[in-house]
PDB file of N, CA and C in Angstrom:
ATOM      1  N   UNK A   1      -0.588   0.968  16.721  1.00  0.00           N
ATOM      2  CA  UNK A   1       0.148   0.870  15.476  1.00  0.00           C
ATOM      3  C   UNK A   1      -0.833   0.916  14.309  1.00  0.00           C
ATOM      4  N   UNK A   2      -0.414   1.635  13.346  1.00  0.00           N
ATOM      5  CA  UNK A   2      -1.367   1.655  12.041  1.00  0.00           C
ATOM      6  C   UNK A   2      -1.049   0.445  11.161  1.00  0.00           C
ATOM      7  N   UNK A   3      -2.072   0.090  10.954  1.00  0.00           N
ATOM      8  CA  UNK A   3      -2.338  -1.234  10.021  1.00  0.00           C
ATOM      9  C   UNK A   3      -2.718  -0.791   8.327  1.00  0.00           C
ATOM     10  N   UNK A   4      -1.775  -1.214   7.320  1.00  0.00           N
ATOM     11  CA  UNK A   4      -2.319  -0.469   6.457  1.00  0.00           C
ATOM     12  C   UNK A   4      -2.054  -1.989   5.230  1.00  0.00           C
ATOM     13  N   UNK A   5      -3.203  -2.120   4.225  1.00  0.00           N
ATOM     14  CA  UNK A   5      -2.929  -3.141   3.459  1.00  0.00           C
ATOM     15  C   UNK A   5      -2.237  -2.353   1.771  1.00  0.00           C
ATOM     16  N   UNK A   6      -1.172  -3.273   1.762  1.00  0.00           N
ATOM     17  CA  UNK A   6      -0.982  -2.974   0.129  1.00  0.00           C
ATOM     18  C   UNK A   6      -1.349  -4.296  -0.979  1.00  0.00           C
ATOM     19  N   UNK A   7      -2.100  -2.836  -1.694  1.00  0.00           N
ATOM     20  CA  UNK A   7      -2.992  -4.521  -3.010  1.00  0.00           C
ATOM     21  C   UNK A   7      -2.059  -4.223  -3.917  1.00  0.00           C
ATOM     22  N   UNK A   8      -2.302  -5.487  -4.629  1.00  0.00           N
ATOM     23  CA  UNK A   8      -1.628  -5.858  -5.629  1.00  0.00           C
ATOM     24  C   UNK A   8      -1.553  -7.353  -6.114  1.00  0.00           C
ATOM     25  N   UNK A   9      -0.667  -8.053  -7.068  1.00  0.00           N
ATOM     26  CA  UNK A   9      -1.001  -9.262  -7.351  1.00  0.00           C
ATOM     27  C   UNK A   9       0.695  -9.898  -7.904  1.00  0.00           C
ATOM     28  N   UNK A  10       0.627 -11.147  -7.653  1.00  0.00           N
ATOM     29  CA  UNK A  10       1.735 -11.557  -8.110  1.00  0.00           C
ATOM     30  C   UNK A  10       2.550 -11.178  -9.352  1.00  0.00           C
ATOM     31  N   UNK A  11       3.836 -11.116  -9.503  1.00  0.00           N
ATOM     32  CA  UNK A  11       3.992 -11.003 -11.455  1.00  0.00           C
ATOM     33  C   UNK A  11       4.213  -9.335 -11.756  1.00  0.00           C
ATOM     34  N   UNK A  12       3.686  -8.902 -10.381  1.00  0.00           N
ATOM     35  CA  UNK A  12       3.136  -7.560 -10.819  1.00  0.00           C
ATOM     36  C   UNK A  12       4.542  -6.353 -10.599  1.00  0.00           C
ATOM     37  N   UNK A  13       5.563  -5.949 -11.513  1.00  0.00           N
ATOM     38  CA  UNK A  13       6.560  -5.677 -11.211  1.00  0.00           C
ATOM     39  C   UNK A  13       6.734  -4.643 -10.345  1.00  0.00           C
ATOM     40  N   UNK A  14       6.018  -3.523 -10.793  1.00  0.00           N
ATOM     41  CA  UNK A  14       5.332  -2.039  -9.807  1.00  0.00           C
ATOM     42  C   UNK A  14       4.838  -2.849  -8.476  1.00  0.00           C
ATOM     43  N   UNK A  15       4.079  -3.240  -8.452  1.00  0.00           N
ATOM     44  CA  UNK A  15       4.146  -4.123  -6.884  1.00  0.00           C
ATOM     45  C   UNK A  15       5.314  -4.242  -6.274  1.00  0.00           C
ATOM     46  N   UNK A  16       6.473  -4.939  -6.184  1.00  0.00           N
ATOM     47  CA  UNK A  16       7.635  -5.065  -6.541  1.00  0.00           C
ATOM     48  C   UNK A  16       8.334  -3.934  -5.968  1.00  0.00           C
ATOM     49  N   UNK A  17       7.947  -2.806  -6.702  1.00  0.00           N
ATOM     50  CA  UNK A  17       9.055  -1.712  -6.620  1.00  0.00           C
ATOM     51  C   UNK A  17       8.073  -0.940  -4.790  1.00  0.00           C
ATOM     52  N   UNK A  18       6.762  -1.220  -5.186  1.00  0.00           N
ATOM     53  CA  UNK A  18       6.165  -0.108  -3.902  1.00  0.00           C
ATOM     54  C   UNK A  18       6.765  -1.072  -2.599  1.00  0.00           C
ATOM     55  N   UNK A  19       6.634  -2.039  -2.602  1.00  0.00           N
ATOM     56  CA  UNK A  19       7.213  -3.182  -1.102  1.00  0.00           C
ATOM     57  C   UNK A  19       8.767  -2.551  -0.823  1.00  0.00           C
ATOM     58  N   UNK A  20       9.579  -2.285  -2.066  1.00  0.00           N
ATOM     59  CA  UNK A  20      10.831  -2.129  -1.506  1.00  0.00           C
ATOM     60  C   UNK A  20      11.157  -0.169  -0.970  1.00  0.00           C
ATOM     61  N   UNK A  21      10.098   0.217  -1.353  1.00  0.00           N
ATOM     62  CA  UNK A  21       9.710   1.626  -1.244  1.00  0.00           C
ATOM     63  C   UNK A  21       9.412   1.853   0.386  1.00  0.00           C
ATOM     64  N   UNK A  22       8.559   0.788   0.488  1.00  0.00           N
ATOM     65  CA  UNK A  22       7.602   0.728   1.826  1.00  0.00           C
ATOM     66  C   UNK A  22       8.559   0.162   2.674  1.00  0.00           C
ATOM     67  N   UNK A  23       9.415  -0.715   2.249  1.00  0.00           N
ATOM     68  CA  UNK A  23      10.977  -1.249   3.197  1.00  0.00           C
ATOM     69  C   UNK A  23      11.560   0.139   3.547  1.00  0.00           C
ATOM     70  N   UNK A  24      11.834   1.258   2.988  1.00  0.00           N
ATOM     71  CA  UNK A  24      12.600   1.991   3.062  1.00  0.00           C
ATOM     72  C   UNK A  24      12.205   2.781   4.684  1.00  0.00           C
ATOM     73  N   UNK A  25      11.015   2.999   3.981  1.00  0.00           N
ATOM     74  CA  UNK A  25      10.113   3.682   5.110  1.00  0.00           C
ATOM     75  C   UNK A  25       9.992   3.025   6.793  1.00  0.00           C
ATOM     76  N   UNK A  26       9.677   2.163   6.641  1.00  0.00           N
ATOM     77  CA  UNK A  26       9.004   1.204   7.666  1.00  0.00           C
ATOM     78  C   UNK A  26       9.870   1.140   9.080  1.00  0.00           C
ATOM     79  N   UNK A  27      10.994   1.851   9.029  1.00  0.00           N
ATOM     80  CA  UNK A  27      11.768   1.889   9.974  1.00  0.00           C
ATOM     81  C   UNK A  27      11.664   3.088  11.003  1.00  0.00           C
ATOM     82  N   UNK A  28      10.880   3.981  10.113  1.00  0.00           N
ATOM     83  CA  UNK A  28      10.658   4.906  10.479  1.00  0.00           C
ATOM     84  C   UNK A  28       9.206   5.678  11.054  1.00  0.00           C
ATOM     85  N   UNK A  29       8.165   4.702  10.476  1.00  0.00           N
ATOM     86  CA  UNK A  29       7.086   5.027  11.150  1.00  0.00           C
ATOM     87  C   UNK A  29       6.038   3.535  11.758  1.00  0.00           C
ATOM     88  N   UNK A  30       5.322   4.498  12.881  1.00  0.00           N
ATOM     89  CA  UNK A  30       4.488   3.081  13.891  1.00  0.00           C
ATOM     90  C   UNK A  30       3.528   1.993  12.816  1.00  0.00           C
ATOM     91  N   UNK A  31       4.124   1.663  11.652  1.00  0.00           N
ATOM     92  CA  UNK A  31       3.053   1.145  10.940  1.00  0.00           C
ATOM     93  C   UNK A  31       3.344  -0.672  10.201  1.00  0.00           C
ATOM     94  N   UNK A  32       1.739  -1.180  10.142  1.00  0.00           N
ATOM     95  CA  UNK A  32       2.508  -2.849   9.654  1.00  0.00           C
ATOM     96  C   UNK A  32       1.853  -2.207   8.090  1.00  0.00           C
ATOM     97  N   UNK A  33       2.437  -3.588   7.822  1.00  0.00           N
ATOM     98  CA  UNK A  33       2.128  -3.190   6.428  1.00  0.00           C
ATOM     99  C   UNK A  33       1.211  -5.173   5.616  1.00  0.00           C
ATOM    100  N   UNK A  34       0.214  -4.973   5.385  1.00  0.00           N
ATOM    101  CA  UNK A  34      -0.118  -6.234   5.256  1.00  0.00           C
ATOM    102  C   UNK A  34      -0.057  -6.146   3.474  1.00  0.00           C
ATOM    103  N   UNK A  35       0.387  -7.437   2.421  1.00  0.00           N
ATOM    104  CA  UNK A  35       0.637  -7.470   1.370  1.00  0.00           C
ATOM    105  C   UNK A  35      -0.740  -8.383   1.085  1.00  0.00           C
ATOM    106  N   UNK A  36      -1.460  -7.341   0.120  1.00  0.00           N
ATOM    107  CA  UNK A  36      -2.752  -8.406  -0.122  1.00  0.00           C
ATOM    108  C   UNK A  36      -3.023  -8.192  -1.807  1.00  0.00           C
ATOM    109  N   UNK A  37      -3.054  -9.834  -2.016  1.00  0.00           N
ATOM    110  CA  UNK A  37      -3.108  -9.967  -3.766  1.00  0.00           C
ATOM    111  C   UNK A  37      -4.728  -9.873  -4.213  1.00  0.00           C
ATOM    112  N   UNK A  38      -5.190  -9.005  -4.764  1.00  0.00           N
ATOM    113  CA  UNK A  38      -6.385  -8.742  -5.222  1.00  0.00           C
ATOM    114  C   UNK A  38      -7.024 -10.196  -6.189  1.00  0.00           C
ATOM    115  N   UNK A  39      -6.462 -10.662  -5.865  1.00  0.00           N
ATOM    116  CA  UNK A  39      -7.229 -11.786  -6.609  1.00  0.00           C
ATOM    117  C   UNK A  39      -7.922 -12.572  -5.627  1.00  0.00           C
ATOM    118  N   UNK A  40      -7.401 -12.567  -4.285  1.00  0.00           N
ATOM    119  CA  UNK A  40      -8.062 -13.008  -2.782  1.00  0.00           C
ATOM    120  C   UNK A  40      -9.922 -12.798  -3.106  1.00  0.00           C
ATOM    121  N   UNK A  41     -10.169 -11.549  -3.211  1.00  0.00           N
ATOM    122  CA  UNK A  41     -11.786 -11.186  -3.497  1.00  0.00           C
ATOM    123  C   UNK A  41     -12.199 -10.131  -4.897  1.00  0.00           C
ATOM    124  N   UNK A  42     -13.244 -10.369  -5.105  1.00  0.00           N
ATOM    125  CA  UNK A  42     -13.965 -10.029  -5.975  1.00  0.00           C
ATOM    126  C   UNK A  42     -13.946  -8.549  -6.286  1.00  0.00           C
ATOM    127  N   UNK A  43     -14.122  -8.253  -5.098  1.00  0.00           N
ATOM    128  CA  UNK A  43     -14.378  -6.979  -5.257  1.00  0.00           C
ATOM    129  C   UNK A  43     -13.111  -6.256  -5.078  1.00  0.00           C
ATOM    130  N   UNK A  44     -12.014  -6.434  -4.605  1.00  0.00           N
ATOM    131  CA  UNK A  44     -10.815  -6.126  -5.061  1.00  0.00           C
ATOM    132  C   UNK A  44     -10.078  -6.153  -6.310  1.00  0.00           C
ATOM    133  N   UNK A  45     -10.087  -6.867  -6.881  1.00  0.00           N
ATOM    134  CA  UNK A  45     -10.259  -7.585  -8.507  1.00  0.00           C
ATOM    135  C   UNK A  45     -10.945  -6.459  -8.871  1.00  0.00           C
ATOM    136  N   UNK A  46     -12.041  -6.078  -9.174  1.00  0.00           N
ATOM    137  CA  UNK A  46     -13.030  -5.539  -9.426  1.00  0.00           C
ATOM    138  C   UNK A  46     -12.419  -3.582  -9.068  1.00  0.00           C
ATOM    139  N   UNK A  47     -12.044  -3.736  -8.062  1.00  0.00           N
ATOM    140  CA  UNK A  47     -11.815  -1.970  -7.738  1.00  0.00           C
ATOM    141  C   UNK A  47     -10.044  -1.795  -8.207  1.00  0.00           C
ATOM    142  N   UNK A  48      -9.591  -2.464  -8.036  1.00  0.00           N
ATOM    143  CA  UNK A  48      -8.048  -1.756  -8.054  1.00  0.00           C
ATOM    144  C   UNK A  48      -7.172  -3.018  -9.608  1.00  0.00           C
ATOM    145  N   UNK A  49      -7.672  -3.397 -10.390  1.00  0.00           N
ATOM    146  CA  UNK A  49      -7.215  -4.536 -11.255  1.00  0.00           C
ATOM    147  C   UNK A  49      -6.225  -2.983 -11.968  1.00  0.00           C
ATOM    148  N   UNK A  50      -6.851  -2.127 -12.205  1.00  0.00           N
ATOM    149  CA  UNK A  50      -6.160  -1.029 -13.507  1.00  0.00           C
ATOM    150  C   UNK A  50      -5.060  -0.536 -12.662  1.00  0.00           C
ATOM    151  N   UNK A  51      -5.131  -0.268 -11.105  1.00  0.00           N
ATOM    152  CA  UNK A  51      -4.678   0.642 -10.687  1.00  0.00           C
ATOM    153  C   UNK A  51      -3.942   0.036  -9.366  1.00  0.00           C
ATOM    154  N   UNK A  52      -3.365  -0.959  -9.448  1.00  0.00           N
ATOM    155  CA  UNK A  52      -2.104  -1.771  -8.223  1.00  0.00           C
ATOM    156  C   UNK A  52      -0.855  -0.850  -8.780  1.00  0.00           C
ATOM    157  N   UNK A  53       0.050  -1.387  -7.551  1.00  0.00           N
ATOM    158  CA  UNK A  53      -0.316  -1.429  -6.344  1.00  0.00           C
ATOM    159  C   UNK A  53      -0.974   0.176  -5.761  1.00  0.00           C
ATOM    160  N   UNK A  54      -2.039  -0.409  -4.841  1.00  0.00           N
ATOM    161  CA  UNK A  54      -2.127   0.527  -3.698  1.00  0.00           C
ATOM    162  C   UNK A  54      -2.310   0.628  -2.806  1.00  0.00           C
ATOM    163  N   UNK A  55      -1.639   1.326  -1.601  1.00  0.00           N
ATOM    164  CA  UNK A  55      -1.731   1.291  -0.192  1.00  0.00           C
ATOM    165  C   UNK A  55      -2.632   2.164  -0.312  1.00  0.00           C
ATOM    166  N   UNK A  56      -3.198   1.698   1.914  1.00  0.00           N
ATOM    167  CA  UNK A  56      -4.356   1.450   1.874  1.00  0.00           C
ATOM    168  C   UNK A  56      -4.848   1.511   3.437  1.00  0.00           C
ATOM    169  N   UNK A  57      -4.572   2.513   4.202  1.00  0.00           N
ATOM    170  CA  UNK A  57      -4.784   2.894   5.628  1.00  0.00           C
ATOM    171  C   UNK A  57      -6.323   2.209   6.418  1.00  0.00           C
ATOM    172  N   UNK A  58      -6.151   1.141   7.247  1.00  0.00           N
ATOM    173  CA  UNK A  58      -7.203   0.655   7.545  1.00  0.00           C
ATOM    174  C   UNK A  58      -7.657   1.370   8.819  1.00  0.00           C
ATOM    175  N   UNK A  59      -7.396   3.097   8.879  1.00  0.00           N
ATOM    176  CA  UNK A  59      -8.026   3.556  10.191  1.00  0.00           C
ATOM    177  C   UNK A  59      -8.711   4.627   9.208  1.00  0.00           C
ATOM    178  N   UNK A  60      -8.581   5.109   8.107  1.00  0.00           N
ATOM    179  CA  UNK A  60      -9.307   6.199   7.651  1.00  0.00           C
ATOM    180  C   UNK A  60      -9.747   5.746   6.160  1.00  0.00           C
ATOM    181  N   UNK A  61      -9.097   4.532   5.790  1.00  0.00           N
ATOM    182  CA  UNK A  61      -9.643   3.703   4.634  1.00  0.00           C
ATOM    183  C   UNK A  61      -9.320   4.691   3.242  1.00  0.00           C
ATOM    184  N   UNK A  62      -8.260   5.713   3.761  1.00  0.00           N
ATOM    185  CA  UNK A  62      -7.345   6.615   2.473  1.00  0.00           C
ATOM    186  C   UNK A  62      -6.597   5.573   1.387  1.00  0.00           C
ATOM    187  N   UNK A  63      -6.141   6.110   0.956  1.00  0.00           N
ATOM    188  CA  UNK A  63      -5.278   5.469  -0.228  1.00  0.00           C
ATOM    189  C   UNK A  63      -4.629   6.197  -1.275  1.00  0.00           C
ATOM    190  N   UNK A  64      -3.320   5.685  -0.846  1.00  0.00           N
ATOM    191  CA  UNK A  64      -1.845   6.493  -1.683  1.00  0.00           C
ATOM    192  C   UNK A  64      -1.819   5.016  -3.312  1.00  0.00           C
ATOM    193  N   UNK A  65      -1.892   5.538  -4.410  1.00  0.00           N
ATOM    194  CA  UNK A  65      -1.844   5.367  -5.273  1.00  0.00           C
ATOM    195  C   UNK A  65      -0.340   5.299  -5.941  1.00  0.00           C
ATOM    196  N   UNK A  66      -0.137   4.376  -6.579  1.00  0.00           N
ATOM    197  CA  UNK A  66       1.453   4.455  -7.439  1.00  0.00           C
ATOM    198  C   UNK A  66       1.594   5.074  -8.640  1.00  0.00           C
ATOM    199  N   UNK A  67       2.688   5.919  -8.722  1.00  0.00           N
ATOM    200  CA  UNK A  67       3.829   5.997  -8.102  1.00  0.00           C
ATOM    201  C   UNK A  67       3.959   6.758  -7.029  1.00  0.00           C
ATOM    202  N   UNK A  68       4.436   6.297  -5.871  1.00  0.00           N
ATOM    203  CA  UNK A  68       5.091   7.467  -4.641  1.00  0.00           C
ATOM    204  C   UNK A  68       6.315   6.858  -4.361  1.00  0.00           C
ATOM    205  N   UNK A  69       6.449   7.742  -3.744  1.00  0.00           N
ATOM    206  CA  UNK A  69       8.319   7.941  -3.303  1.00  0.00           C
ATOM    207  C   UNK A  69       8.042   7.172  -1.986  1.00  0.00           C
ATOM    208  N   UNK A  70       9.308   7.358  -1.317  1.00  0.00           N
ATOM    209  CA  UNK A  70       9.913   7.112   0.105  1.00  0.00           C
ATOM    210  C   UNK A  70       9.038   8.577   0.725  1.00  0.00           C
ATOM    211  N   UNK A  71       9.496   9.701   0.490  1.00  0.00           N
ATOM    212  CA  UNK A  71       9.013  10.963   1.277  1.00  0.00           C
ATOM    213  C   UNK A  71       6.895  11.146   1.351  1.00  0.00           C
ATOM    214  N   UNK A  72       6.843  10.318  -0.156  1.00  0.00           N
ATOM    215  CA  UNK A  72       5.274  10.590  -0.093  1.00  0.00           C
ATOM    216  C   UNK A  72       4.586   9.382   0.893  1.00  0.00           C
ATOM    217  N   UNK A  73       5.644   8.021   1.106  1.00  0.00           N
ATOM    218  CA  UNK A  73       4.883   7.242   1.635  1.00  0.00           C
ATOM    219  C   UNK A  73       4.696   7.485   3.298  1.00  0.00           C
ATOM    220  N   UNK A  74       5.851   8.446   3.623  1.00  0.00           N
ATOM    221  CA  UNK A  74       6.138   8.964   4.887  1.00  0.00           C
ATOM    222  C   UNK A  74       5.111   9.471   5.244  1.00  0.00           C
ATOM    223  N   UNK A  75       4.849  10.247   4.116  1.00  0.00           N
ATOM    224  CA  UNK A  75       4.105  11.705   4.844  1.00  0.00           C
ATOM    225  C   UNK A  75       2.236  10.588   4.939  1.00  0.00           C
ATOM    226  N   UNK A  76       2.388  10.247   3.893  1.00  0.00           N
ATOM    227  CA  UNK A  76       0.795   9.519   4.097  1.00  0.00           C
ATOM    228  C   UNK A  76       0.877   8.672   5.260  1.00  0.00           C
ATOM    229  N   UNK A  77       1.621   7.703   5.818  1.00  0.00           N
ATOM    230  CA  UNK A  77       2.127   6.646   6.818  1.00  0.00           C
ATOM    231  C   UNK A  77       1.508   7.420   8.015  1.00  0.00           C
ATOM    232  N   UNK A  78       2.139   8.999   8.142  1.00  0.00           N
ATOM    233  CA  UNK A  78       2.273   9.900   9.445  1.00  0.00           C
ATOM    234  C   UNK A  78       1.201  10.625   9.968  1.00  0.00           C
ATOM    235  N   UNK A  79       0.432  10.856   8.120  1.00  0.00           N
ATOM    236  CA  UNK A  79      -0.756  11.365   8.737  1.00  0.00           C
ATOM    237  C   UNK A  79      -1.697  11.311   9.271  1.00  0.00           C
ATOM    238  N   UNK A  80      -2.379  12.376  10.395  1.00  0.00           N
ATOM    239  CA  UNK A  80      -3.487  12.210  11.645  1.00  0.00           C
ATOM    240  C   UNK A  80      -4.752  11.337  10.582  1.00  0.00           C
ATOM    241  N   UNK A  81      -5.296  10.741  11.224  1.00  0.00           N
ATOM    242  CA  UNK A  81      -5.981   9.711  10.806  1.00  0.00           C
ATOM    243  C   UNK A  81      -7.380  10.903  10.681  1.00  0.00           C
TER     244      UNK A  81
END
């Protein structure tokens, strides 16, 4: 199963909207989805503060950027690593 983290931070309304995006999806492909608030580390803070939420494939360490759809999160979810 693909393990993939989405950053982001509390408060954060676009956060918000990608989780219920990623609900849509999730039924449909082999993947977890871990919710991680960039305020956890430094260097998260530091790389993604301008640019949450973003998923975040922990087998090829890619990353789908917001805004995406249901169809874009598919196609990134599906793709060969």
């Amino acid at each position: 199963m693909l393990h993939c983290y989405l950053f982001g931070t509390l408060g954060c309304h676009l956060c918000d909207e990608a989780e219920a995006v990623l609900t849509q999806v999730l039924p449909y492909v082999q993947a977890q989805i871990e919710v991680v608030d960039i305020i956890e580390r430094e260097e998260w803070l530091a790389r993604y503060s301008t640019s949450i939420p973003v998923l975040q494939r922990q087998d090829n360490q890619t990353e789908l950027y917001w805004p995406f759809d249901a169809q874009q999160a598919f196609e990134f979810l599906n793709a060969t690593a």
